[in-house]
Every structure is written in structure tokens, then in C-alpha cells.
N, C-alpha and C. Protein backbone atom coordinates (compact mmCIF):
# COMPACT_ATOMS: atom_id res chain seq x y z
N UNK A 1 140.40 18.70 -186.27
CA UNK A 1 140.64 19.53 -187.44
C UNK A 1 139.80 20.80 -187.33
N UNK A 2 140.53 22.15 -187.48
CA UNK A 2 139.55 23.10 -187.87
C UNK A 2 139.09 23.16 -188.73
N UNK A 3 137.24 23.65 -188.62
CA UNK A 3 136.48 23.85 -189.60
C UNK A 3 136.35 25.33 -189.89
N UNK A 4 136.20 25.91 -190.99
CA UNK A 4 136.20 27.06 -191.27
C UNK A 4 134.90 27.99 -191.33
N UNK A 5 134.20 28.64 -190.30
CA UNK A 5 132.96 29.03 -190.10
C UNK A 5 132.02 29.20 -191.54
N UNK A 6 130.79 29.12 -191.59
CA UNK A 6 130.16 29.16 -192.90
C UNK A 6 130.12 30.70 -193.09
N UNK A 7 130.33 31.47 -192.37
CA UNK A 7 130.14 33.18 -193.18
C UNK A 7 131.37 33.26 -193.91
N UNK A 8 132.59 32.80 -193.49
CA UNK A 8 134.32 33.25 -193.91
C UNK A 8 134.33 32.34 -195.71
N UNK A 9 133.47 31.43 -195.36
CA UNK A 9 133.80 30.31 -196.71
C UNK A 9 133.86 31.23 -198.04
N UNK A 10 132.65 32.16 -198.25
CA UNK A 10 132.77 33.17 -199.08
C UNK A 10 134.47 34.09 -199.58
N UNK A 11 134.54 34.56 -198.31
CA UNK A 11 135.93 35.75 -198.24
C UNK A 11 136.94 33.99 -198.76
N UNK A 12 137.22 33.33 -198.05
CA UNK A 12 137.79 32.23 -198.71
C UNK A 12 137.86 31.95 -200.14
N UNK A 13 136.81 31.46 -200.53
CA UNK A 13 136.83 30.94 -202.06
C UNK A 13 137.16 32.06 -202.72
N UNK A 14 137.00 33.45 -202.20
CA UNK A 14 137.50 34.94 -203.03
C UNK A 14 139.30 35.61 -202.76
N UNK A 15 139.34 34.63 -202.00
CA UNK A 15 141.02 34.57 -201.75
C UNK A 15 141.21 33.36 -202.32
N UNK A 16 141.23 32.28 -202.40
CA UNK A 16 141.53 31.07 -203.30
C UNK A 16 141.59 31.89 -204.68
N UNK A 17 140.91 32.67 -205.39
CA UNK A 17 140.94 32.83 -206.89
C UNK A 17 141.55 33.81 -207.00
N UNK A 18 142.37 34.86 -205.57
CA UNK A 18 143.17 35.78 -206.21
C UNK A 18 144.19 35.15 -205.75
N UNK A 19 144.61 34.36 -205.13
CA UNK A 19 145.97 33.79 -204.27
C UNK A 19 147.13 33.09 -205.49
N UNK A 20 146.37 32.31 -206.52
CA UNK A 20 147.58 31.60 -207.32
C UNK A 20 148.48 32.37 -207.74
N UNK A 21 148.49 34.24 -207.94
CA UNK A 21 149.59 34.36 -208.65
C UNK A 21 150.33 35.42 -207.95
N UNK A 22 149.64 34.76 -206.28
CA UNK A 22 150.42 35.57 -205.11
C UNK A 22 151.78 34.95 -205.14
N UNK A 23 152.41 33.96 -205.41
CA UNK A 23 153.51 32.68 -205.00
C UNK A 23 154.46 32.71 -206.22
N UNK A 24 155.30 33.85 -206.42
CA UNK A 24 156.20 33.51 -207.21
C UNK A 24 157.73 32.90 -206.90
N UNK A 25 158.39 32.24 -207.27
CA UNK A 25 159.98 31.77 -206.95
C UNK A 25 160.12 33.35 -205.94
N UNK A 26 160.99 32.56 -204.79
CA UNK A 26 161.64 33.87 -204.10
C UNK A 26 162.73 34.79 -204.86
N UNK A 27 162.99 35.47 -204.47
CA UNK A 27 163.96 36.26 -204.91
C UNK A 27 165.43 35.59 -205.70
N UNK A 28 165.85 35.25 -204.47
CA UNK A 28 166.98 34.38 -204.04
C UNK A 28 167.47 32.68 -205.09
N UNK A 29 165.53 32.53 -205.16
CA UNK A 29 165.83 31.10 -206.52
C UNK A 29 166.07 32.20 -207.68
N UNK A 30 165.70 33.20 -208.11
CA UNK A 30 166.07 33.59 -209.41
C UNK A 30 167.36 34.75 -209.68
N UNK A 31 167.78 35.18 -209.17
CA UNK A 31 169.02 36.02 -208.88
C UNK A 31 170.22 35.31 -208.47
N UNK A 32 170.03 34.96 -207.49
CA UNK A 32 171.14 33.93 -206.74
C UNK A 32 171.24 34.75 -205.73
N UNK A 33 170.81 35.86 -205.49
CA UNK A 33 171.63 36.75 -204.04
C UNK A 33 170.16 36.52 -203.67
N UNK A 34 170.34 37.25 -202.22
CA UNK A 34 169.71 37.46 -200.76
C UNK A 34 168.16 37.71 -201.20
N UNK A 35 167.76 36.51 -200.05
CA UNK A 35 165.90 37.05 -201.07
C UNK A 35 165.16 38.24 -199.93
N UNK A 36 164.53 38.99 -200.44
CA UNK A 36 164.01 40.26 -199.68
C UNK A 36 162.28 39.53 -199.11
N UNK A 37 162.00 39.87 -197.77
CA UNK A 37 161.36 39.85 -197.22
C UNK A 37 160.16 39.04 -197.40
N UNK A 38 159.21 38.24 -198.59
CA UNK A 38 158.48 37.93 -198.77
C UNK A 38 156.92 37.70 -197.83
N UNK A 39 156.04 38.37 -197.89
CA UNK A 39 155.04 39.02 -196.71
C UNK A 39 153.56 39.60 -197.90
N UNK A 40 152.76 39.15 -197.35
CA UNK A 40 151.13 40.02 -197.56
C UNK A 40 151.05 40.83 -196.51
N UNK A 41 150.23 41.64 -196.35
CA UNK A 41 149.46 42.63 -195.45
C UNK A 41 148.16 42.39 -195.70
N UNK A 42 147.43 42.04 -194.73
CA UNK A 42 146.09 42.18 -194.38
C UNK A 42 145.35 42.82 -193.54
N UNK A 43 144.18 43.86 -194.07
CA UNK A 43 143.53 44.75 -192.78
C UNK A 43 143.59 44.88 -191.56
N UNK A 44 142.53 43.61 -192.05
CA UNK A 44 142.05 42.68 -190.30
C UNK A 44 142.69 41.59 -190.06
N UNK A 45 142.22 41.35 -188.67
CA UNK A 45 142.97 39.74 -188.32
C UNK A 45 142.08 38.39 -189.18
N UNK A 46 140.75 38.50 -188.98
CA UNK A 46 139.98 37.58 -189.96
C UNK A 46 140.38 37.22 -191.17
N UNK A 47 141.16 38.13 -191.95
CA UNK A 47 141.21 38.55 -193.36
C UNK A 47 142.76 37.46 -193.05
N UNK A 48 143.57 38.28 -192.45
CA UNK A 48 145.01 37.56 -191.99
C UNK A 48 144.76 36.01 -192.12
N UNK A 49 143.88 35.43 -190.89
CA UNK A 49 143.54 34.27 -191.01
C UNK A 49 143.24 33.23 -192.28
N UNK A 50 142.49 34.09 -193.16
CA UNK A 50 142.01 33.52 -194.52
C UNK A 50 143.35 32.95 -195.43
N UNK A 51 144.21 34.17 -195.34
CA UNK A 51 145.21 34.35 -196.17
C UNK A 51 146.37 33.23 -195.77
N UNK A 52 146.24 33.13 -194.12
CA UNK A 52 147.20 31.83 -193.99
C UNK A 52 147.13 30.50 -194.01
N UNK A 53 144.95 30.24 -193.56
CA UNK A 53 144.60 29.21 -194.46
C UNK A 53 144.90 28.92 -195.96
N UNK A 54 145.10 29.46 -196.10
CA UNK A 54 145.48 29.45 -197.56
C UNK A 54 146.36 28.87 -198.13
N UNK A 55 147.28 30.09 -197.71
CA UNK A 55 149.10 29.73 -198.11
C UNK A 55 149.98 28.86 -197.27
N UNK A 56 149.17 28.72 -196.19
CA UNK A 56 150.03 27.78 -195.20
C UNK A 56 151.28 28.68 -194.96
N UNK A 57 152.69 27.76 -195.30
CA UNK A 57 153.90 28.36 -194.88
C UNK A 57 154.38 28.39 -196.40
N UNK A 58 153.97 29.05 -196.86
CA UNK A 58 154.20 29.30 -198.11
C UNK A 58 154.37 30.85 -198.78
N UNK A 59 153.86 31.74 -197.31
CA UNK A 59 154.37 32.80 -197.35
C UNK A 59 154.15 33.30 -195.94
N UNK A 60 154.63 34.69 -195.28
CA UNK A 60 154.08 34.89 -194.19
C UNK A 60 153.35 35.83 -194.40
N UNK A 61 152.17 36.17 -193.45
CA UNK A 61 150.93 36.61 -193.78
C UNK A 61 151.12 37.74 -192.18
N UNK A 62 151.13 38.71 -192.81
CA UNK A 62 150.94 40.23 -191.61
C UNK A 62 149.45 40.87 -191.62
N UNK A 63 149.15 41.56 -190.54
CA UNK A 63 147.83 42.40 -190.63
C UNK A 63 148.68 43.55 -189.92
N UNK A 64 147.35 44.60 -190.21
CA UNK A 64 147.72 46.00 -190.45
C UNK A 64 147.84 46.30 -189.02
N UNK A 65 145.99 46.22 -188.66
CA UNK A 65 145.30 47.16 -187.67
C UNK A 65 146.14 45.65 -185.70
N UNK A 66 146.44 46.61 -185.43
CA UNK A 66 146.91 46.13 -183.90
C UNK A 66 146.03 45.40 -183.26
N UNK A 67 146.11 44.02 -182.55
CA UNK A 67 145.16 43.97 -181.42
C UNK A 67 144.60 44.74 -180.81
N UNK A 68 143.82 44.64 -180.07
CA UNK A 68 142.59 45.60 -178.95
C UNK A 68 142.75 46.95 -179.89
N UNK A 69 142.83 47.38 -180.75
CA UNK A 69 142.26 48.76 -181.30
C UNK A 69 141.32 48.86 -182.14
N UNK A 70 141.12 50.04 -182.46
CA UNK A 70 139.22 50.17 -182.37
C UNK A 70 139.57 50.77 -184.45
N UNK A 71 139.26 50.21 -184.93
CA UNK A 71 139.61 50.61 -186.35
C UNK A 71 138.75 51.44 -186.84
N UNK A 72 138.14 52.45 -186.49
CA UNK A 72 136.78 53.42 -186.55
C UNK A 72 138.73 54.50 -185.83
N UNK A 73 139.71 54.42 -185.46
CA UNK A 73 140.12 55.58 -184.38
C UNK A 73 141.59 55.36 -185.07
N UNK A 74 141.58 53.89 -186.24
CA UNK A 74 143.24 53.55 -186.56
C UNK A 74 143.66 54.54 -186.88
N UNK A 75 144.81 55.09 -186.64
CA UNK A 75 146.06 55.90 -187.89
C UNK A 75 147.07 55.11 -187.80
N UNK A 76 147.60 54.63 -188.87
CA UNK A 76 148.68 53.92 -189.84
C UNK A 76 150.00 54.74 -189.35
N UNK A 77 151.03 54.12 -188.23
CA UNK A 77 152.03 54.97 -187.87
C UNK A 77 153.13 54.78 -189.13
N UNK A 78 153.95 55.20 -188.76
CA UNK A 78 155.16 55.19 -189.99
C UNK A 78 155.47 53.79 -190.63
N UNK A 79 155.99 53.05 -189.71
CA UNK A 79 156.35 51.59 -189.60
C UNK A 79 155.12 50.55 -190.63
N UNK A 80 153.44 51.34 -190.27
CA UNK A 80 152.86 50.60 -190.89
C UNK A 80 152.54 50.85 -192.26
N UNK A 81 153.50 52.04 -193.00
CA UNK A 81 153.20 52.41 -194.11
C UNK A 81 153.84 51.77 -195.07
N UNK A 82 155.57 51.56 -193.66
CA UNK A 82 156.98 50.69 -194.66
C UNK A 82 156.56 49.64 -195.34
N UNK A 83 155.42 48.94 -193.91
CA UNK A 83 155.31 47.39 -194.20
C UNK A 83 153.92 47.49 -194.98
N UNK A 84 153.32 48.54 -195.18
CA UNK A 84 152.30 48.62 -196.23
C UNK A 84 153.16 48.00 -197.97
N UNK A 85 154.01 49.30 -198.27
CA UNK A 85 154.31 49.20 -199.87
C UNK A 85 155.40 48.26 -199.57
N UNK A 86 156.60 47.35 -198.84
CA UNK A 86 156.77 46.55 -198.94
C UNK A 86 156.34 45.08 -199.38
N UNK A 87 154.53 45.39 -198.99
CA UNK A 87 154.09 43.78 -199.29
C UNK A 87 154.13 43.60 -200.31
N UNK A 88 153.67 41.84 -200.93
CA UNK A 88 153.74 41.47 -202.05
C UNK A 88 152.57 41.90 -202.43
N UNK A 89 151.67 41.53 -201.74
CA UNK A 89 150.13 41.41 -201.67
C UNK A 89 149.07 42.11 -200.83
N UNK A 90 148.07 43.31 -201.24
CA UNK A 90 147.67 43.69 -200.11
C UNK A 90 145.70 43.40 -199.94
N UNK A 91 145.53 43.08 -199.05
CA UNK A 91 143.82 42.66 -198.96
C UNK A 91 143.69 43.14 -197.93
N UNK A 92 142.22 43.46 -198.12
CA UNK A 92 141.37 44.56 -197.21
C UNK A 92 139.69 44.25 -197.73
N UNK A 93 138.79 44.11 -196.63
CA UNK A 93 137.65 44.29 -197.28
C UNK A 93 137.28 44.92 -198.04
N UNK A 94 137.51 46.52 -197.61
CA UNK A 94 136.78 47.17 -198.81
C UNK A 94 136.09 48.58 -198.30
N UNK A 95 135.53 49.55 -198.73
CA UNK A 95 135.14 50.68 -198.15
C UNK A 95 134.10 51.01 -197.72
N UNK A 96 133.40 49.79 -198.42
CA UNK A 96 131.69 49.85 -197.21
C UNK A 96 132.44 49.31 -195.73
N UNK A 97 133.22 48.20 -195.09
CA UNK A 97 132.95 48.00 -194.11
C UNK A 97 134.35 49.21 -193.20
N UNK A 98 135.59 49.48 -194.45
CA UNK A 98 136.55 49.72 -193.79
C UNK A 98 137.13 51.08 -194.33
N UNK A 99 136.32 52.06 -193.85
CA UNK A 99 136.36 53.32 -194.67
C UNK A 99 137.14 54.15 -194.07
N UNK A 100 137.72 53.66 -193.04
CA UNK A 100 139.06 54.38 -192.87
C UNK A 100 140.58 54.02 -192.94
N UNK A 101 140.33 52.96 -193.66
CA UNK A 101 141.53 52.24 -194.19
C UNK A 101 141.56 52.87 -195.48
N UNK A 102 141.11 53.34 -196.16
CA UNK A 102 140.51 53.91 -197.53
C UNK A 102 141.96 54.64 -198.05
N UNK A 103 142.19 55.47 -197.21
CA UNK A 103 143.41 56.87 -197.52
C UNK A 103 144.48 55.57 -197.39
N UNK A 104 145.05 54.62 -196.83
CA UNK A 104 146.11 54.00 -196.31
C UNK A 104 146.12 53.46 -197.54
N UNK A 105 144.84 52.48 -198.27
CA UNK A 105 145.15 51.56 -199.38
C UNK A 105 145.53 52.32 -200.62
N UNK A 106 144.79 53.61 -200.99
CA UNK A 106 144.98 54.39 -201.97
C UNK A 106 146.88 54.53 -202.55
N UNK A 107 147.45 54.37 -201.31
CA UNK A 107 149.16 54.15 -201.97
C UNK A 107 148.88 53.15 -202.42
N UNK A 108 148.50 52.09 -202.39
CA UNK A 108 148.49 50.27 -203.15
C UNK A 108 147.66 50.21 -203.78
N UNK A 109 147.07 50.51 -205.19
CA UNK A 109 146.48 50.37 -206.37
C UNK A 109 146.16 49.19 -206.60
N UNK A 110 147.00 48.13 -206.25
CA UNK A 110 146.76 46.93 -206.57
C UNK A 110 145.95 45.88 -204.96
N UNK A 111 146.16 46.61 -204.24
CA UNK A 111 145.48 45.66 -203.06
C UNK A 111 144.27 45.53 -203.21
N UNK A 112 143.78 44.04 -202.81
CA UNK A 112 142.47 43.54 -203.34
C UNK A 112 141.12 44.09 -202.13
N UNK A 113 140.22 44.78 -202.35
CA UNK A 113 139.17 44.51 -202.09
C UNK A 113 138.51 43.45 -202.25
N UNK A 114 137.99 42.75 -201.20
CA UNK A 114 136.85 41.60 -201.42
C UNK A 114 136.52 42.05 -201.52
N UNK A 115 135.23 43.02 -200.98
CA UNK A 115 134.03 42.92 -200.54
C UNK A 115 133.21 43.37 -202.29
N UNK A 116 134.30 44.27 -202.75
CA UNK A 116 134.14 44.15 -204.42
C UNK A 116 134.24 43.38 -205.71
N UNK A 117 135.21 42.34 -204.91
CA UNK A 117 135.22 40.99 -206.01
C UNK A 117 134.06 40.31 -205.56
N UNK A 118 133.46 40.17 -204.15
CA UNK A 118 132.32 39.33 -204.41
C UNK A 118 130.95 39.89 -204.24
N UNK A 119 131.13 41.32 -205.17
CA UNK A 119 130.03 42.10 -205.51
C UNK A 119 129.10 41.99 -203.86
N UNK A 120 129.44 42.31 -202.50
CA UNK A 120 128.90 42.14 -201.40
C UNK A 120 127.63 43.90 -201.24
């Protein structure tokens, strides 16, 4: 069984208390037509990880920033802006650690900073 490192348990229990009212009926149970995309966006891959501990398969869980790139150098190409305001849900540490994600989140008003919910 994986154990979940003791630094992440924090970012965890601070995704556990914003996650319950990530999970609404899909589209598709309440309309009857075609359900649209259902997806979070997450910064980082760590963050990604948290979010799918989480939800399991209960939603699918995307990150922003690409393998091997250096997020001090990211720019957000087109594609990652679609799948920005598409999400349901958007999490990101926060602007002490990720201050150039800063301009990208500012379209999503509602995407969660940890590093501010757990006053870090």
C-alpha cells in the first residue's frame, strides 16, 4: 500500500476540506444529454497527485506545468488556457512558492490556493 509522505499530509487534509463540493452529478445525470468534459487542473504534478488521492476515479485530475520544465521559464500556451477555464476546479499552491503562475490563475477567481488556506 502507498503511504503518503509526512510533508504532503498537510496539502492533503487542505484538499480533503475543499474537495466535497468538487463532485457534483455529471452533466448528463441531470439534463439527459451529453455530459461535457468533467476535469480539475492542477499546477504541479505533486498537487495533481493529492487531488487523485483523493477523488480516485471520481473525476479526472490534469496538471498545468509539462514534465521536465522548469516553472521559474513556464508560459501557458493556448491549449493550456482552454483547459485552464474549462476546469471544474482549479488548485495551485499559491504565490509565495508559484509566482509565475500568478497572471495564468488571475482568469480563475475561484482556484484554490493552499498555501493560503493553510496560512503557510
Amino acid at each position: 500500500m502507498y503511504k503518503i509522505p509526512h510533508f504532503l499530509r498537510p496539502w492533503l487534509l487542505a484538499f480533503a476540506l475543499v474537495a466535497p463540493g468538487l463532485l457534483p452529478l455529471p452533466a448528463a445525470a441531470m439534463t439527459g444529454g451529453p455530459a461535457q468534459p468533467f476535469y480539475v487542473m492542477s499546477s504541479i504534478r505533486p498537487l495533481q497527485l493529492l487531488v487523485t488521492a483523493v477523488a480516485g476515479d471520481a473525476l479526472e485530475s490534469r496538471v498545468m506545468l509539462p514534465p521536465h520544465v522548469d516553472p521559474h521559464h513556464y508560459a501557458p500556451r493556448p491549449s493550456d488556457i482552454k483547459q485552464l477555464r474549462g476546469a471544474r476546479a482549479v488548485f495551485w499552491v499559491g504565490p509565495e512558492l508559484e509566482g509565475g503562475f500568478e497572471a495564468v490563475f488571475r482568469q480563475r477567481p475561484d482556484a484554490v490556493a493552499l498555501a493560503a488556506r493553510l496560512s503557510v
